[in-house]
Protein backbone atom coordinates (compact mmCIF):
# COMPACT_ATOMS: atom_id res chain seq x y z
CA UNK A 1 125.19 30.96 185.43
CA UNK A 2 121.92 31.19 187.32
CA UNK A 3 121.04 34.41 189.31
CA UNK A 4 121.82 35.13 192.75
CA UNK A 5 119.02 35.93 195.05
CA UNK A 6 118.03 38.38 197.28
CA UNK A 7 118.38 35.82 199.85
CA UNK A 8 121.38 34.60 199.29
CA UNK A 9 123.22 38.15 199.43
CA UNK A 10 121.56 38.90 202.71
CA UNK A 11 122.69 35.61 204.28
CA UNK A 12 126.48 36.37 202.39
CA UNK A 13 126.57 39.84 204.18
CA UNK A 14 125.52 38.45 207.50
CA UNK A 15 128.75 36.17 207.33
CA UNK A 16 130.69 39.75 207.03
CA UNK A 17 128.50 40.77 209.47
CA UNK A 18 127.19 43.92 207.82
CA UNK A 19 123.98 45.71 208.54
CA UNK A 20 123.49 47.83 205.58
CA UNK A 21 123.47 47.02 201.97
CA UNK A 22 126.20 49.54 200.47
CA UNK A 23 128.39 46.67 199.46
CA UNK A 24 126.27 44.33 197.66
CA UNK A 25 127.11 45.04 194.38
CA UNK A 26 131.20 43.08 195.43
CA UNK A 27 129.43 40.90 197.50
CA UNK A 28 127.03 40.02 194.25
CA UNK A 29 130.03 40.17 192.50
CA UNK A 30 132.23 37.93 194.41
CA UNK A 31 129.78 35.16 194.45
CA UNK A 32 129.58 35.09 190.98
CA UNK A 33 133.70 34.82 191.06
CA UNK A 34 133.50 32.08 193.19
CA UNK A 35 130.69 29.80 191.36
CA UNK A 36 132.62 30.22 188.35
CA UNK A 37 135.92 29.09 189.76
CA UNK A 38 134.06 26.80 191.06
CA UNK A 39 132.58 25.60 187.66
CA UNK A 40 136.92 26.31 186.05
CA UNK A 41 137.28 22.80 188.81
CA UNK A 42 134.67 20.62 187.69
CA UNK A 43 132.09 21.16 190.03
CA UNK A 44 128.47 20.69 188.41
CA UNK A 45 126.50 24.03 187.63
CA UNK A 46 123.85 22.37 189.87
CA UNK A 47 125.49 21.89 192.73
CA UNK A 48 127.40 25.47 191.92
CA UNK A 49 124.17 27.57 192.12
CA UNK A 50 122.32 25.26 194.82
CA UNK A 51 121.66 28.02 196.68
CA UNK A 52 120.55 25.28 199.45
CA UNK A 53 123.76 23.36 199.19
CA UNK A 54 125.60 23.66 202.83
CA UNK A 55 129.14 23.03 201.80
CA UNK A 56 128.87 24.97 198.12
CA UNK A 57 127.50 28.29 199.97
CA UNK A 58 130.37 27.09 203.01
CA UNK A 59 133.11 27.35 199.99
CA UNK A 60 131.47 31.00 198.62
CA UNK A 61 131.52 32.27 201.91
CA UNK A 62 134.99 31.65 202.70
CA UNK A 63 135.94 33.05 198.85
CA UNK A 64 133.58 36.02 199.83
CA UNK A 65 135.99 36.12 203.04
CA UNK A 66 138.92 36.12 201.18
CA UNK A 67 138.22 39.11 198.38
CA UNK A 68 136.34 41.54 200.42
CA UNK A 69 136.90 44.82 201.15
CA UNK A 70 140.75 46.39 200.11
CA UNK A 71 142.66 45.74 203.63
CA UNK A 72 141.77 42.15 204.39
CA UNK A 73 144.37 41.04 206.70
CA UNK A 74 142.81 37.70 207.19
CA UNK A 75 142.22 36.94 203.64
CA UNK A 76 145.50 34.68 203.04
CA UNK A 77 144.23 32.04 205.52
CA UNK A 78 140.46 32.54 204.00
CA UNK A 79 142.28 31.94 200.49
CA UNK A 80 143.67 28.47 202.02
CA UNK A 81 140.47 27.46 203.51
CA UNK A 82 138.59 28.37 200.24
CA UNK A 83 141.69 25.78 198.07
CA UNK A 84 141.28 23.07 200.46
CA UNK A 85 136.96 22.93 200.49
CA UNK A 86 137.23 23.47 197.03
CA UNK A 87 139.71 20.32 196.39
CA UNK A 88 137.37 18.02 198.53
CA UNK A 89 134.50 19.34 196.50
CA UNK A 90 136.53 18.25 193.46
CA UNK A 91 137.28 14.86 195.01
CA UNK A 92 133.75 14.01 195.43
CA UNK A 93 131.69 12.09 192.95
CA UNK A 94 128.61 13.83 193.96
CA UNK A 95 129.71 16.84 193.19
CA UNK A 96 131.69 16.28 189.90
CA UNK A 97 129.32 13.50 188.17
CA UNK A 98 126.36 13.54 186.82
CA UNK A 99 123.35 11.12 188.51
């Protein structure tokens, strides 16, 4: 799996909207959960780690959503959201087949 930037963290923890950088190694973490489950559906490790990709870092931010932090009351429906993206990723050709 290819590394996660700097970057990409700072622009994850700006979705939680968190200032300080005390969490990073979950958030690091979690995104690495979610490309792989990601990969576990058939997406293409390109498109997984496409840092650049709108709806791939739209589907790690909602997973992100989801398994943060320990009391997450909103993490069932961010669990939902996060099933449904990732089926439509799934269903689409461009992001299951090779070019």
């Amino acid at each position: 799996m290819a590394n996660i930037s700097e970057q990409y963290v700072y622009s994850i923890r700006r979705y939680l909207r968190l200032n300080h950088t005390h969490f990073d190694a979950e958030i690091t973490d979690l995104i690495g959960a979610a490309r792989a489950d990601l990969l576990l559906g058939g997406i293409l490790p390109d498109k997984v780690n496409d840092e650049n990709d709108p709806l791939i870092k739209r589907a790690i931010v909602v997973y992100v959503k989801a398994e943060f932090g320990l009391d997450n009351a909103d993490g069932e429906k961010y669990r939902e959201s996060y099933g449904m993206l990732k089926r439509h990723l799934m269903l689409s050709n461009e992001y299951t087949e090779e070019a």
